[in-house]
Protein backbone atom coordinates (compact mmCIF):
# COMPACT_ATOMS: atom_id res chain seq x y z
CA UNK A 1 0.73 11.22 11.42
CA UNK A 2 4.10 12.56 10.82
CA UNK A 3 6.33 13.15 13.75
CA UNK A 4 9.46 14.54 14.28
CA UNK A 5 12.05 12.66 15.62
CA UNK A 6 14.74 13.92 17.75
CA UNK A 7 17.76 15.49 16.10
CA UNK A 8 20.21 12.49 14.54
CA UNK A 9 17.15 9.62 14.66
CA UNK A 10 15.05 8.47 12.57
CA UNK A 11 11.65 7.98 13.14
CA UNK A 12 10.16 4.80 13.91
CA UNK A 13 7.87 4.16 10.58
CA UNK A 14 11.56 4.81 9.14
CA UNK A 15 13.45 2.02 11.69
CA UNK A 16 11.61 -1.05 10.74
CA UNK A 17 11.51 -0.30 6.79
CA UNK A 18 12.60 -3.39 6.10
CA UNK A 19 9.88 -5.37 7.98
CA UNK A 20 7.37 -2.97 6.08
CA UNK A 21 9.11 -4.76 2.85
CA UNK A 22 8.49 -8.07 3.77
CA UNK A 23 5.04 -7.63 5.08
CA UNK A 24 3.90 -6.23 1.83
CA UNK A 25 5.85 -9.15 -0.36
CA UNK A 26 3.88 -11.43 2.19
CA UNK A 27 0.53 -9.62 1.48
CA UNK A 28 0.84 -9.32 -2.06
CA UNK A 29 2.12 -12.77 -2.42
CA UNK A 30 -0.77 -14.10 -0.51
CA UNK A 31 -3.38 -12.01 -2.34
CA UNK A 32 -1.76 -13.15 -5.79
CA UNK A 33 -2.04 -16.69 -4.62
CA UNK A 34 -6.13 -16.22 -3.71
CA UNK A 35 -6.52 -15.36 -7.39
CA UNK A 36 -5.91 -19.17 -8.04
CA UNK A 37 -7.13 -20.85 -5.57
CA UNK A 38 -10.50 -19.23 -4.97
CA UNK A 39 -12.43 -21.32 -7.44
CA UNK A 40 -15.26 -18.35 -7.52
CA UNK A 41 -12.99 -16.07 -9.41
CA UNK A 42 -13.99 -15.75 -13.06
CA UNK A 43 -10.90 -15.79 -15.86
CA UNK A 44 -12.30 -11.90 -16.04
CA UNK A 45 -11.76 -10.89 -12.25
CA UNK A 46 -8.46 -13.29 -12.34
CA UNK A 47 -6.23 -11.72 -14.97
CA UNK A 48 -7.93 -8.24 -14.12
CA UNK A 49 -7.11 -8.47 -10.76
CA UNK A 50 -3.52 -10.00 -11.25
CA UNK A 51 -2.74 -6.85 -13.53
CA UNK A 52 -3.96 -4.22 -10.60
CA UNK A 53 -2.28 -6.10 -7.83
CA UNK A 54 1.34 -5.76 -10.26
CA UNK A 55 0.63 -2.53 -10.87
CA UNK A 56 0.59 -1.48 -6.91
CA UNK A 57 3.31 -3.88 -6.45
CA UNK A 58 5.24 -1.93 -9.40
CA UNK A 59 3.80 1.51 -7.94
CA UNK A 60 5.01 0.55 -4.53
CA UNK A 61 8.93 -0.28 -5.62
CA UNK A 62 9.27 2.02 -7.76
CA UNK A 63 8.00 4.79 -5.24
CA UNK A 64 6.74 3.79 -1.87
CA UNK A 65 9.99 2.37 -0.68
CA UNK A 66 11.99 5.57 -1.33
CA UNK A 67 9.18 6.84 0.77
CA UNK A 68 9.82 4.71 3.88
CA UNK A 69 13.40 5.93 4.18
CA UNK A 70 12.32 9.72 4.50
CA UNK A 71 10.87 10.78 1.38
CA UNK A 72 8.76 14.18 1.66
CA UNK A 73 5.12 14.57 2.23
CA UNK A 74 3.97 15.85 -1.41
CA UNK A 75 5.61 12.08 -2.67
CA UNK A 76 3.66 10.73 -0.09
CA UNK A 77 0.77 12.28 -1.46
CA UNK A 78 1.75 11.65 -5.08
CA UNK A 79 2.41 7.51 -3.49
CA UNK A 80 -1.09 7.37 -1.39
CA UNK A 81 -3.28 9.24 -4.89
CA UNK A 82 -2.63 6.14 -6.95
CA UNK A 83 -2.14 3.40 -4.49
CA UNK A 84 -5.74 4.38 -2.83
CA UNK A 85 -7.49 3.60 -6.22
CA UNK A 86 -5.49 0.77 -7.09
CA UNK A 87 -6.09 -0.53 -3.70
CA UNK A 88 -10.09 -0.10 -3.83
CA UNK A 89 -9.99 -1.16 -7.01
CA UNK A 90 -8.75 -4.88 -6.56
CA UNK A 91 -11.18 -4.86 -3.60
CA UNK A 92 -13.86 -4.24 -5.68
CA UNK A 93 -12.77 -7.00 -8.51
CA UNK A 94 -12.03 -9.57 -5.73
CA UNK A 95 -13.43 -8.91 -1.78
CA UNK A 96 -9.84 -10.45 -1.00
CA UNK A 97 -8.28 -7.87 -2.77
CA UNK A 98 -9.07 -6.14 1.14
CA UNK A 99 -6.10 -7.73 2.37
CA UNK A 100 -3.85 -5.15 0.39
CA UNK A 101 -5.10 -2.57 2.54
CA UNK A 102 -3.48 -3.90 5.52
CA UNK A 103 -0.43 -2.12 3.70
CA UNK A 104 -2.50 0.82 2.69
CA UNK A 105 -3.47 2.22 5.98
CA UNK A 106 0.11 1.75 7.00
CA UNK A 107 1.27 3.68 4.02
CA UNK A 108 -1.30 7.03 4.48
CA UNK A 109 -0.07 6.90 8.24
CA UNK A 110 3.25 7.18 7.69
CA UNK A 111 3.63 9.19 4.60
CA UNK A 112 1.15 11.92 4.73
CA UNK A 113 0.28 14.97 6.93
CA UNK A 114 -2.05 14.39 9.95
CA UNK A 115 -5.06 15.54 7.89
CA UNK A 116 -4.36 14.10 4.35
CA UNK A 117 -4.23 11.08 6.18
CA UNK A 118 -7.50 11.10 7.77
CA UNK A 119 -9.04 12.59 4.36
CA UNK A 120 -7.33 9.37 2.44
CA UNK A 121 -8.23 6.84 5.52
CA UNK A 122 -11.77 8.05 5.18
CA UNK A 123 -11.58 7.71 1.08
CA UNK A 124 -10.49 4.15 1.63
């Protein structure tokens, strides 16, 4: 949900940006890691999964950050239409490909409309 904040602040999604960073460097770093460690990954699932997870991570720079310093809601939506599939996507190569949407939901919270958001939260 998008809120208003009072004239000359930002909102709070917007305060902690840089925290958002870091979690999702965490995350992604974590979920990257799984794909070699989990010994029940085929070579398939590995490399396919790898190339998803950089493509969010790319998707994410190159867009979603501008996003978290004020961007407008038709970005957001632009942001949230490919990061949902990518998202879903390396959950359904890899069930710990979930742990990416612990920066999804965050994401269609703070970027989208009140109702886009529950449309995308219920897509995911």
């Amino acid at each position: 949900m998008v809120v208003n904040a009072p004239a000359g602040e930002r909102h709070e999604w917007k305060r902690v940006a840089r925290g958002w960073y870091l979690a999702y460097g965490v995350l992604a770093a974590i979920t990257g890691a799984l794909f070699f460690v989990d010994d029940t990954v085929s070579p398939a699932q590995r490399w396919g999964g790898l190339v998803v997870l950089v493509a969010l991570c790319c998707w994410y720079a190159a867009i979603g950050t501008k996003l978290m310093h004020g961007g407008g809601h038709g970005r957001g939506l632009l942001y949230v239409s490919l990061a949902l599939p990518l998202t879903v996507g390396l959950y359904a190569i890899v069930p710990f490909g979930a742990v990416m949407l612990c920066m999804l939901y965050p994401h269609i919270w703070s970027m989208l409309r009140l109702r886009q958001a529950l449309a995308a939260t219920v897509a995911a």
